[in-house]
Protein backbone atom coordinates (compact mmCIF):
# COMPACT_ATOMS: atom_id res chain seq x y z
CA UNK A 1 26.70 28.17 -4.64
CA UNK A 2 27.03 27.72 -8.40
CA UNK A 3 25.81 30.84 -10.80
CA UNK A 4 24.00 27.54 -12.77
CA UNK A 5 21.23 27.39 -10.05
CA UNK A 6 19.92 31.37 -11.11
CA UNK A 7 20.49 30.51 -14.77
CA UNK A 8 17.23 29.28 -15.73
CA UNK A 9 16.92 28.86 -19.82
CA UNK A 10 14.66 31.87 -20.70
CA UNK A 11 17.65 33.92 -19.66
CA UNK A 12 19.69 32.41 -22.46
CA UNK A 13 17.05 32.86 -25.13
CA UNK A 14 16.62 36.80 -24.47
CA UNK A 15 20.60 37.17 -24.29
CA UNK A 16 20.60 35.32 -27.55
CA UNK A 17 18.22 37.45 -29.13
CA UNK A 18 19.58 40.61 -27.76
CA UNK A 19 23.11 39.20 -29.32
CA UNK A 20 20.99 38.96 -32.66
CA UNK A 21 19.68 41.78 -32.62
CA UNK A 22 22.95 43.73 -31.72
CA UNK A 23 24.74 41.47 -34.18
CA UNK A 24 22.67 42.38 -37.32
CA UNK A 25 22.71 46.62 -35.95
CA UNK A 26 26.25 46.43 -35.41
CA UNK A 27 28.06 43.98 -37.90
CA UNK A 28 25.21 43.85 -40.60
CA UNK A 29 27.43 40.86 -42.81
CA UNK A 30 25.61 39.13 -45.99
CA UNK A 31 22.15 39.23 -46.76
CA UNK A 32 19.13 36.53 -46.52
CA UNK A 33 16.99 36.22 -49.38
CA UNK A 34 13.48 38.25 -48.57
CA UNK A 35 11.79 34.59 -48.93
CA UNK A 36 13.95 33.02 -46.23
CA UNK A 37 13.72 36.36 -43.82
CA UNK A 38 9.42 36.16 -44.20
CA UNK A 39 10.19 32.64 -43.14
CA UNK A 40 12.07 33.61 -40.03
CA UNK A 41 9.28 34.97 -39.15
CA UNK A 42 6.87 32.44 -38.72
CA UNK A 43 9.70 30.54 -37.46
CA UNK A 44 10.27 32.52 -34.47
CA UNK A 45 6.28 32.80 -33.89
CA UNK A 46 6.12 28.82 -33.82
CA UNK A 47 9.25 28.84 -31.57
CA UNK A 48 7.39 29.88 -28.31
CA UNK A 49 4.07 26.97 -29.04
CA UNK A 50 6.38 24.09 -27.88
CA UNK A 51 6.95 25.57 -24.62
CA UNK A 52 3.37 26.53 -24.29
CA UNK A 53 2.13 22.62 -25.25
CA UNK A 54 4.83 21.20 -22.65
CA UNK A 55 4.08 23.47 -20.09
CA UNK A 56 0.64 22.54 -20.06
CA UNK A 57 1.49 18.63 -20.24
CA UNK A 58 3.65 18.83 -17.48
CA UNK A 59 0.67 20.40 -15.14
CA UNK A 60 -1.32 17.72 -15.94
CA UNK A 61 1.51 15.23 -15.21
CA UNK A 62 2.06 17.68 -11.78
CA UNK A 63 5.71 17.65 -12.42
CA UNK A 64 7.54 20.78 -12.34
CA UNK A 65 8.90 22.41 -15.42
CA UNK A 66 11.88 24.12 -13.44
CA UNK A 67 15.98 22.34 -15.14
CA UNK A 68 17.01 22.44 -11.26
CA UNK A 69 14.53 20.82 -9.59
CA UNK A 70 13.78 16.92 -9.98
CA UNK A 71 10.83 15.64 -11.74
CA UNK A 72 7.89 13.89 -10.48
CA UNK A 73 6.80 12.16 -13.47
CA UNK A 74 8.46 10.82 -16.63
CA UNK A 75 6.36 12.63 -19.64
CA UNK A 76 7.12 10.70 -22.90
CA UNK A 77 4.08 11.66 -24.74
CA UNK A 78 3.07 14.65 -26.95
CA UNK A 79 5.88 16.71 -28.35
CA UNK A 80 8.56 14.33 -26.40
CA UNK A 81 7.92 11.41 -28.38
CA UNK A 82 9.70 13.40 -30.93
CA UNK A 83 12.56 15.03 -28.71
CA UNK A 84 13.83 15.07 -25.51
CA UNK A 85 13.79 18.74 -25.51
CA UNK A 86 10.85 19.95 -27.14
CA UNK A 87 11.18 23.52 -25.13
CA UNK A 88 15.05 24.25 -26.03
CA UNK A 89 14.03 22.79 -29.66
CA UNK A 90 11.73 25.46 -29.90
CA UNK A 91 13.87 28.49 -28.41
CA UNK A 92 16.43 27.67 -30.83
CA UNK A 93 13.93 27.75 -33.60
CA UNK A 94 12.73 31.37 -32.43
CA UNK A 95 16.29 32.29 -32.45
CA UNK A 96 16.92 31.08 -35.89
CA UNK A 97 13.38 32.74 -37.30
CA UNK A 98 14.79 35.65 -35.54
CA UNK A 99 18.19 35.92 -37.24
CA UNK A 100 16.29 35.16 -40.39
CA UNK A 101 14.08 37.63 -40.41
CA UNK A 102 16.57 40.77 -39.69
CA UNK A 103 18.25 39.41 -42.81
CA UNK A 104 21.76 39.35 -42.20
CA UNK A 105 23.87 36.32 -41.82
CA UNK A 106 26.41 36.88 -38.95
CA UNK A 107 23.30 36.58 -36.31
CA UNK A 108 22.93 32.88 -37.25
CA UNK A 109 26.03 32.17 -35.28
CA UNK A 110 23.93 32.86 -32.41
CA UNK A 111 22.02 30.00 -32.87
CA UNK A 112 24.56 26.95 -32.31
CA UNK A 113 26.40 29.05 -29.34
CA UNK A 114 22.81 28.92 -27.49
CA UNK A 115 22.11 25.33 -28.40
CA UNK A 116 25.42 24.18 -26.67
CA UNK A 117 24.71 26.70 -23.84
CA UNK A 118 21.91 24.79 -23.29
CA UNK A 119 23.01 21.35 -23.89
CA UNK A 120 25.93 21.90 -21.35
CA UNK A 121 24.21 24.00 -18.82
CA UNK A 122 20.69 22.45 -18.42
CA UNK A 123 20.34 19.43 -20.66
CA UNK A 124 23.25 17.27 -19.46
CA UNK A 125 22.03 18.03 -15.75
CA UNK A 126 18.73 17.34 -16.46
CA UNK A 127 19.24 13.80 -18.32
CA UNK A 128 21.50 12.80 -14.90
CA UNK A 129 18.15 13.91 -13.16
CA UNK A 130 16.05 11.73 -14.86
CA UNK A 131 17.81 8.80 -15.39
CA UNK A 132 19.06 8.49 -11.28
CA UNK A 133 14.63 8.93 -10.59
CA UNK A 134 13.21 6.79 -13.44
CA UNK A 135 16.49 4.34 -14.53
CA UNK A 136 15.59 1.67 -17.01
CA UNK A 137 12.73 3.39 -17.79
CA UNK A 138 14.36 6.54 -19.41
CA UNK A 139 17.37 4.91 -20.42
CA UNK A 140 14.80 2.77 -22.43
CA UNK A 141 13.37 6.52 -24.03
CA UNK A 142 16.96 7.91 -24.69
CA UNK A 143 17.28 5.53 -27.27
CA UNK A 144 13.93 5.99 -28.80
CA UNK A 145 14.07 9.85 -29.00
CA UNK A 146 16.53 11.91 -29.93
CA UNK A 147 18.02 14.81 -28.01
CA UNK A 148 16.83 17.87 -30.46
CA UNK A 149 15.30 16.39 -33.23
């Protein structure tokens, strides 16, 4: 059995932000300007409200919100009119506000290692998902919406 079914994605964000955090203690490299860290910080606040919004929208679809299992229901509305993966989208912003707002640069290299963590672990296992259960029909979104943004 494959390590991949344990991984779930909130696992990758708190390893992220422990490797920001140790990053910016340990190897403390360049400096952000105070502006730019203040925004971090509201950027890593607004990370976690796509997750909340899409977990609620995926209740009221009843389809489950778990990468491993198989959906019920094709949600195209709300946030996912404007990506595929509101949820990572929004992790990787609260990674980014959170490199930002300890101020030193090295951290932000955090923040493309997670997105293709996720894109290979979940997201490319997720889209095969979706498009053998709905076909046409999300082959038809894919090219309306983007992946991330």
């Amino acid at each position: 059995m494959s390590i991949r079914k344990y991984l779930y994605p909130p696992v990758v964000l708190v390893a992220g932000l422990l490797m920001i955090v140790l990053l910016h203690l340990l190897i403390p490299v360049g400096e952000v300007p105070g502006w730019l860290s203040r925004l971090g910080g509201v950027l890593f606040i607004l990370g976690g409200a796509p997750g909340v919004l899409v977990i609620r929208q995926f209740r009221q679809a009843g389809t489950t919100i778990h990468p491993h299992d198989r959906s019920s229901s094709l949600v195209t509305e709300g946030l996912f009119r404007y990506s595929r993966n509101p949820i990572y989208l929004g992790m990787a912003c609260a990674l980014l506000g959170a490199a930002l707002f300890l101020g030193s640069l090295l951290p932000l290299v955090v923040v493309p290692l997670f997105m293709w963590i996720i894109q290979s672990q979940f997201i490319v296992n997720e889209e095969r998902m979706l498009e053998d259960k709905f076909g046409e029909a999300y082959r038809v979104y894919k090219t309306r919406v983007r992946r991330w943004l």
